[in-house]
Protein backbone atom coordinates (compact mmCIF):
# COMPACT_ATOMS: atom_id res chain seq x y z
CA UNK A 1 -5.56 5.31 4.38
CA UNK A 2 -9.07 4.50 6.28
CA UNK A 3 -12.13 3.38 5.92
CA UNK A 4 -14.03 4.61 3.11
CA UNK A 5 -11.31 6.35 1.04
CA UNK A 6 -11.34 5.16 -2.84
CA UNK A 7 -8.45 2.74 -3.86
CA UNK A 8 -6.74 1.23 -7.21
CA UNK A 9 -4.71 -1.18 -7.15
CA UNK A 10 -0.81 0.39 -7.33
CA UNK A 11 0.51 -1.85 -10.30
CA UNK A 12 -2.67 -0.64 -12.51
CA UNK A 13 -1.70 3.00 -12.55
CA UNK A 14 1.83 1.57 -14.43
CA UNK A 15 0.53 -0.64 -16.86
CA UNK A 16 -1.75 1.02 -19.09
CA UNK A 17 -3.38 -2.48 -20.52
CA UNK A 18 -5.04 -3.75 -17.65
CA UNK A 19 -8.24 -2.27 -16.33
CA UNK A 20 -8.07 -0.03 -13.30
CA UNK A 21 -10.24 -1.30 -10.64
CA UNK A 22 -11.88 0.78 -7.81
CA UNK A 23 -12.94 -0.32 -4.37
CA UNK A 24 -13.80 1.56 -0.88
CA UNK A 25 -11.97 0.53 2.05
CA UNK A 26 -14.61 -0.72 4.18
CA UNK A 27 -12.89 -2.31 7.35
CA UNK A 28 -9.19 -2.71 8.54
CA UNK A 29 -7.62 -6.28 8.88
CA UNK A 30 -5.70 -6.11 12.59
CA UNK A 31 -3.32 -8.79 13.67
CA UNK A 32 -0.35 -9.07 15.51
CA UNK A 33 1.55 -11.26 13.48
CA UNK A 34 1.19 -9.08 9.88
CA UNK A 35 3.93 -6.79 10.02
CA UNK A 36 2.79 -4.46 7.02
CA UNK A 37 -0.72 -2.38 7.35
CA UNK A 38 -3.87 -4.60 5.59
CA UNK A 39 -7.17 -3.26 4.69
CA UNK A 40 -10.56 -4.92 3.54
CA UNK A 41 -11.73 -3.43 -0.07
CA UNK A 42 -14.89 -3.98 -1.62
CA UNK A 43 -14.63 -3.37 -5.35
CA UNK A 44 -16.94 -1.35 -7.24
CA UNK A 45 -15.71 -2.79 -11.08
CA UNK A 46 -13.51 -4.94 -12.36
CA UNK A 47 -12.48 -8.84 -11.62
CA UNK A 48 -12.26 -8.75 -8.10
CA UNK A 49 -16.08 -7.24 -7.81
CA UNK A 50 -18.11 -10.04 -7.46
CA UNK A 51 -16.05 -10.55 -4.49
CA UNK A 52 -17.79 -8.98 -0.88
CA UNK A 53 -14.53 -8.19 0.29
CA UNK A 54 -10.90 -8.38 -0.42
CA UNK A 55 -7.56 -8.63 1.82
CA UNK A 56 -5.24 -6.07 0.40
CA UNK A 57 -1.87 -5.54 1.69
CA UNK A 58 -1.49 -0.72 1.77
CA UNK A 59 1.63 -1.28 -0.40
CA UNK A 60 -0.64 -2.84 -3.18
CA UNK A 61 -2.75 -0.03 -2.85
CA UNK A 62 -2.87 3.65 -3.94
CA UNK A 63 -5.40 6.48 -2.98
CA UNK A 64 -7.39 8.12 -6.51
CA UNK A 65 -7.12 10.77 -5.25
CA UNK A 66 -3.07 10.39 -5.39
CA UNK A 67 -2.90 9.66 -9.02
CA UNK A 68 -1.17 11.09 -11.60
């Protein structure tokens, strides 16, 4: 993943009730204490778009252009 590629979150694409969300990865979250990969989203619908920006762990997250 990098910046600018269009996300969902994983657990979305499972469960057909809730609402798939999409957001572009707009920056990536370095540290050297987080031992999985984190990006900052920006989502374009959903709940979490009224947010600027959101800490999302990769594993939570899939590429659209992976779905099924």
């Amino acid at each position: 993943m990098s910046i600018g590629d269009l996300v969902t979150w994983r657990h979305a694409t499972k469960e057909n009730s809730i609402e798939v969300e999409y957001g572009v990865i707009v920056e990536r979250f370095d540290s050297r204490t987080a031992k999985e990969k984190h990006h900052w989203v920006s989502f374009i619908n959903g709940k979490d778009s009224h947010k600027r920006r959101i800490l999302c762990k990769e594993s939570h997250l899939i590429l659209v252009r992976d779905m099924e």
